[in-house]
N, C-alpha and C. Protein backbone atom coordinates (compact mmCIF):
# COMPACT_ATOMS: atom_id res chain seq x y z
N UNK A 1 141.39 188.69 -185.71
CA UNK A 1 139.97 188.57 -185.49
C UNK A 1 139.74 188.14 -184.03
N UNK A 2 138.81 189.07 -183.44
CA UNK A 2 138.54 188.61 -182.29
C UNK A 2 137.83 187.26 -181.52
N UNK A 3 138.02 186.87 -180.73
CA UNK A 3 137.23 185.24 -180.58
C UNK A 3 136.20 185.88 -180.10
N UNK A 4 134.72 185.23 -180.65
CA UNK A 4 133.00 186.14 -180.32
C UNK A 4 132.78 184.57 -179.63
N UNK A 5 132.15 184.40 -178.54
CA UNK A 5 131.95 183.24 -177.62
C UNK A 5 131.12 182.34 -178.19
N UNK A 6 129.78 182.59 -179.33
CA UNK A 6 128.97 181.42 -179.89
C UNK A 6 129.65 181.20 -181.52
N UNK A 7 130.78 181.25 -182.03
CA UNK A 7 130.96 180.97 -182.68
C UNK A 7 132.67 180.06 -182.86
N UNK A 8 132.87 179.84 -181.32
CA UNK A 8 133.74 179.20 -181.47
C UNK A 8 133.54 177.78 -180.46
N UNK A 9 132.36 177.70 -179.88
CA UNK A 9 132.13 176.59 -179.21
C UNK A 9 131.35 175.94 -179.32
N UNK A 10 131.54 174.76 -179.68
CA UNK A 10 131.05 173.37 -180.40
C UNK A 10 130.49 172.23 -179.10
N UNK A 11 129.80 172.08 -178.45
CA UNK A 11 129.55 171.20 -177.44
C UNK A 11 129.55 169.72 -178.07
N UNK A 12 129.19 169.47 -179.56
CA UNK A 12 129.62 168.02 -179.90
C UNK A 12 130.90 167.92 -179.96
N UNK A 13 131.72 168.31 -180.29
CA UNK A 13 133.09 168.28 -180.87
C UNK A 13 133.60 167.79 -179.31
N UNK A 14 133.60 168.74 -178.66
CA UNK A 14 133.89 168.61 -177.17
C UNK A 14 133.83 167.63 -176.44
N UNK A 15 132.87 166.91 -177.03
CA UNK A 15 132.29 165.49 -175.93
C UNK A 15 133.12 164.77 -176.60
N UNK A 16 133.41 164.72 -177.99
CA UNK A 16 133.68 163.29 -178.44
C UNK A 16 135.54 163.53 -178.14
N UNK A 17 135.54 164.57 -178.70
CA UNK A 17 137.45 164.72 -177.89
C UNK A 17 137.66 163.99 -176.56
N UNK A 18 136.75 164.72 -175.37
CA UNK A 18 136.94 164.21 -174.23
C UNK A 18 136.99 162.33 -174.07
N UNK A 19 135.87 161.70 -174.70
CA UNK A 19 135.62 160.42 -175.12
C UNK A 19 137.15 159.61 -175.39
N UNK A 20 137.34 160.40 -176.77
CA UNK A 20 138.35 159.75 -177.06
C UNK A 20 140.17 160.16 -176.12
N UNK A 21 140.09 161.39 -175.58
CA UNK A 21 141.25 161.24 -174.69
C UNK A 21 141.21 160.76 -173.61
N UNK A 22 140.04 160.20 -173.07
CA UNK A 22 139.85 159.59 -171.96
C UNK A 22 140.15 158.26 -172.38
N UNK A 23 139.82 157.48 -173.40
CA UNK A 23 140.18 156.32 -173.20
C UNK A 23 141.78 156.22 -173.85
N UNK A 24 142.16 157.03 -174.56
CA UNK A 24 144.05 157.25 -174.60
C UNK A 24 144.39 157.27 -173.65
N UNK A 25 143.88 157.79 -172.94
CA UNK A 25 144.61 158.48 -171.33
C UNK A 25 144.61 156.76 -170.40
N UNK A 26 143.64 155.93 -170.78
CA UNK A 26 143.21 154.66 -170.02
C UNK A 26 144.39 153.92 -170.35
N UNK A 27 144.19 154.02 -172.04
CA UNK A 27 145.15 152.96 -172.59
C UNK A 27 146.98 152.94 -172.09
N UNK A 28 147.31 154.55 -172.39
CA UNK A 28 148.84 154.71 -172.12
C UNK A 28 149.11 154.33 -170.83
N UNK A 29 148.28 154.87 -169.74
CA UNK A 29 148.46 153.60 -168.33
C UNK A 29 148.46 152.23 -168.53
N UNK A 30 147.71 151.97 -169.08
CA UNK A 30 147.94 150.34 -169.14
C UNK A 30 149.26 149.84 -170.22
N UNK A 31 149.15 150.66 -170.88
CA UNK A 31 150.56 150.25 -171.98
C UNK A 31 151.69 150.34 -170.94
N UNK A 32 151.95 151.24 -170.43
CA UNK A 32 153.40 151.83 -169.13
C UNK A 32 153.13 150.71 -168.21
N UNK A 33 152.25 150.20 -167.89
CA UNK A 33 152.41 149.13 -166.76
C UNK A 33 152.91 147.22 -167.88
N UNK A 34 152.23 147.31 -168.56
CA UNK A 34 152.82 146.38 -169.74
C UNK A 34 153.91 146.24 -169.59
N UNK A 35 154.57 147.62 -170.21
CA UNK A 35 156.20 147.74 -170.49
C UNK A 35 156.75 147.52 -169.13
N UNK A 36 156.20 148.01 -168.16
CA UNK A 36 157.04 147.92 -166.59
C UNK A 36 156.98 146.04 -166.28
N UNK A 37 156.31 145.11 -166.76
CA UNK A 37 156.49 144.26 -166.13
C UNK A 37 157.26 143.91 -167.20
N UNK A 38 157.26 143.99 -168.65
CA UNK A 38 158.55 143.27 -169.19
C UNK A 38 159.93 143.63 -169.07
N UNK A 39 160.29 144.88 -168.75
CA UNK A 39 161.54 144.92 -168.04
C UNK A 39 161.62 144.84 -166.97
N UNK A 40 160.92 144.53 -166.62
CA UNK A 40 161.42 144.05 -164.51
C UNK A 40 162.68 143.22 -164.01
N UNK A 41 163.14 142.65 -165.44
CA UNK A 41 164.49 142.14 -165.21
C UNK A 41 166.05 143.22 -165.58
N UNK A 42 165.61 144.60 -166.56
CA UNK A 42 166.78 145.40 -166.49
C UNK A 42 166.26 146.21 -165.99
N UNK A 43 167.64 146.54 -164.99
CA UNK A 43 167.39 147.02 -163.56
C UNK A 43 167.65 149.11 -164.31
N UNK A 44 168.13 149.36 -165.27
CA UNK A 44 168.13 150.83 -165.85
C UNK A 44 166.80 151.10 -166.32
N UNK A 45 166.65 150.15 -167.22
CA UNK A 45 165.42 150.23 -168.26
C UNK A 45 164.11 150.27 -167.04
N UNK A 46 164.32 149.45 -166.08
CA UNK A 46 162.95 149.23 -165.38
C UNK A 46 162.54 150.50 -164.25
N UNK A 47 163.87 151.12 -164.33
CA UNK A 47 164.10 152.70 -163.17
C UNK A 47 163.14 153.61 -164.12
N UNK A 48 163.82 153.38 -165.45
CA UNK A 48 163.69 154.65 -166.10
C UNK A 48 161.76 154.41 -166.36
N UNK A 49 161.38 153.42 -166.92
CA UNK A 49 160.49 152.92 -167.15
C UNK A 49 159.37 153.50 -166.05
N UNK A 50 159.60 153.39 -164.54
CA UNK A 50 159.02 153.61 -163.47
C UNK A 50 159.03 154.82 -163.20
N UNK A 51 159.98 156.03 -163.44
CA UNK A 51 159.75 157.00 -163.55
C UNK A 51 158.67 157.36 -164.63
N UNK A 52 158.84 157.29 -165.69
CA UNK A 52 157.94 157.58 -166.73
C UNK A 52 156.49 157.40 -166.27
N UNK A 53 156.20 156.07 -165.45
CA UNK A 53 155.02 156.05 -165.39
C UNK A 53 154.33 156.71 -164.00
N UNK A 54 155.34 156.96 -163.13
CA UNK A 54 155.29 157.92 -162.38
C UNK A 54 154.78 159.35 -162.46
N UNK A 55 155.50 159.89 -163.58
CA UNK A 55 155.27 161.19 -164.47
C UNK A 55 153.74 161.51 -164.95
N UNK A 56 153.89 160.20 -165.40
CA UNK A 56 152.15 160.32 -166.14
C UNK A 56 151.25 160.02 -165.17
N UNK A 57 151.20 159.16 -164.11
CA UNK A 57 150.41 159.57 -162.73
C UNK A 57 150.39 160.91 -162.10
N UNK A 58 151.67 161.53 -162.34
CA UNK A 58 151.57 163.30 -161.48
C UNK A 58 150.95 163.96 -162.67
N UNK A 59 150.97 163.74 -164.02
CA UNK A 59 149.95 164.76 -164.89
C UNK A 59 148.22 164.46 -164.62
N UNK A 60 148.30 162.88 -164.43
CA UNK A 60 147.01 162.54 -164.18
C UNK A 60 146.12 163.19 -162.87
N UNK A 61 147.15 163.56 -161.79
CA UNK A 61 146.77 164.02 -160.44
C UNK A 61 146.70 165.36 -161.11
N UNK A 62 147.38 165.95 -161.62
CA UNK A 62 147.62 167.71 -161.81
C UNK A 62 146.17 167.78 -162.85
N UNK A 63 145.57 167.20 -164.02
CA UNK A 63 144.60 167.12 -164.37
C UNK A 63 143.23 167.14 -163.42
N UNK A 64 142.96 166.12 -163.21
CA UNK A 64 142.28 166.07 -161.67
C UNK A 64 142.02 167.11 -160.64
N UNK A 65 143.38 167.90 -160.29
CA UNK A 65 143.09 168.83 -159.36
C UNK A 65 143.06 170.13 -159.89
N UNK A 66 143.60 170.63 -161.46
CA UNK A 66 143.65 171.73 -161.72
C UNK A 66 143.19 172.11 -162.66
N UNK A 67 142.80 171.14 -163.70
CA UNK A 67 141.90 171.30 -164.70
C UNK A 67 140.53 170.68 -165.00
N UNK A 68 140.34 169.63 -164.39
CA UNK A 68 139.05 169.06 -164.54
C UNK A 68 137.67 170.43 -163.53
N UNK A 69 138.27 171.05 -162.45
CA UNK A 69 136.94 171.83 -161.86
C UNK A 69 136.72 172.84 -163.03
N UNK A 70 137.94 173.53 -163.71
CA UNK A 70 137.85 174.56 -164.37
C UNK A 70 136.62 173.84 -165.66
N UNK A 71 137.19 172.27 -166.37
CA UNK A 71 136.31 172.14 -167.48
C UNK A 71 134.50 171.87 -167.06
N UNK A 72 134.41 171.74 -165.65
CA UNK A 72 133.56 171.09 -165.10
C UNK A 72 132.55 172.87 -165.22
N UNK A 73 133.33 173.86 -164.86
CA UNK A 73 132.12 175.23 -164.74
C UNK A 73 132.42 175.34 -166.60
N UNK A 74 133.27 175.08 -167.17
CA UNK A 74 133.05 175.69 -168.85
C UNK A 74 131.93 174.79 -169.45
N UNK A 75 131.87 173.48 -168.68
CA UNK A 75 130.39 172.73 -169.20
C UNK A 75 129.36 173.27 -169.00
N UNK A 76 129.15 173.99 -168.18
CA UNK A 76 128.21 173.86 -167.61
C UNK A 76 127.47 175.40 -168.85
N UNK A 77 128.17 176.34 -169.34
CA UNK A 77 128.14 177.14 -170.59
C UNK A 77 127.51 177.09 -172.01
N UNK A 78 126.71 177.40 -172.05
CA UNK A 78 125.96 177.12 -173.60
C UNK A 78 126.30 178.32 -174.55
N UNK A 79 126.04 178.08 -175.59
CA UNK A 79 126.57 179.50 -176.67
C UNK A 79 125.57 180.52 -176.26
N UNK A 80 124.65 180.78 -175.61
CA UNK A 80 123.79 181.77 -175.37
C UNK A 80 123.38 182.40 -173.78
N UNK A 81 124.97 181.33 -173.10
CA UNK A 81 125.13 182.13 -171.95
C UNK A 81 126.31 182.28 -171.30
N UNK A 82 127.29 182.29 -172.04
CA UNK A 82 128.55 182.34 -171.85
C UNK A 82 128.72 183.93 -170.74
N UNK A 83 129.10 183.70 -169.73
CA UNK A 83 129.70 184.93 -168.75
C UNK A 83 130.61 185.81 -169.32
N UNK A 84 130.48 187.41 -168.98
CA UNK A 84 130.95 188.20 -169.54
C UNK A 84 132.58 188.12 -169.17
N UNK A 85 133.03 187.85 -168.28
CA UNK A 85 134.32 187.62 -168.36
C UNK A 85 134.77 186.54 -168.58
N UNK A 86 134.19 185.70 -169.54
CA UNK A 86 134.47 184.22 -170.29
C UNK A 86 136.36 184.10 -171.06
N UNK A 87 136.97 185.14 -171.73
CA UNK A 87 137.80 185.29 -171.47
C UNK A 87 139.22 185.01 -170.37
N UNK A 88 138.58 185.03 -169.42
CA UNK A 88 139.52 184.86 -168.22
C UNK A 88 139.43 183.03 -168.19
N UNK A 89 139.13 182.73 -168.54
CA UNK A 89 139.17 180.95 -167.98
C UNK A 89 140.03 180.33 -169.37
């Protein structure tokens, strides 16, 4: 079945996802910095630890620069004016 553009986009659903992965997204930074100061005394655990939260700062930047403009024009989209090459995004 083909995807028809007003019957698969929900603008409530959307907000409250965003809502709630935004503040996951808040929390797991602050959890990774938690964990980084309680191992600050093993010197493996606290490498590995710092990478990790490293990682999730470069998804946070790669979000930011490569997906937030794209969700920023799909907002801007209502079910009754979705662009004909809506597909492509």
């Amino acid at each position: 079945m083909p995807l028809v553009a007003p019957t698969f986009y929900f603008r409530p659903v959307l907000i409250q996802y965003k809502l709630g992965l935004g503040i996951a997204e808040i929390g797991s930074f602050l959890a990774m910095l938690v964990i980084l100061w309680l191992v600050r005394t093993k010197t493996l655990t606290f490498r590995l630890t710092l990478g990790a939260l490293l990682m999730l700062v470069a998804a946070f930047l790669v979000w930011g620069i490569f997906i937030s403009p794209i969700n920023a024009v799909v907002d801007t989209w209502t079910a009754s004016s979705f662009p004909e090459n809506w597909t492509l995004y």
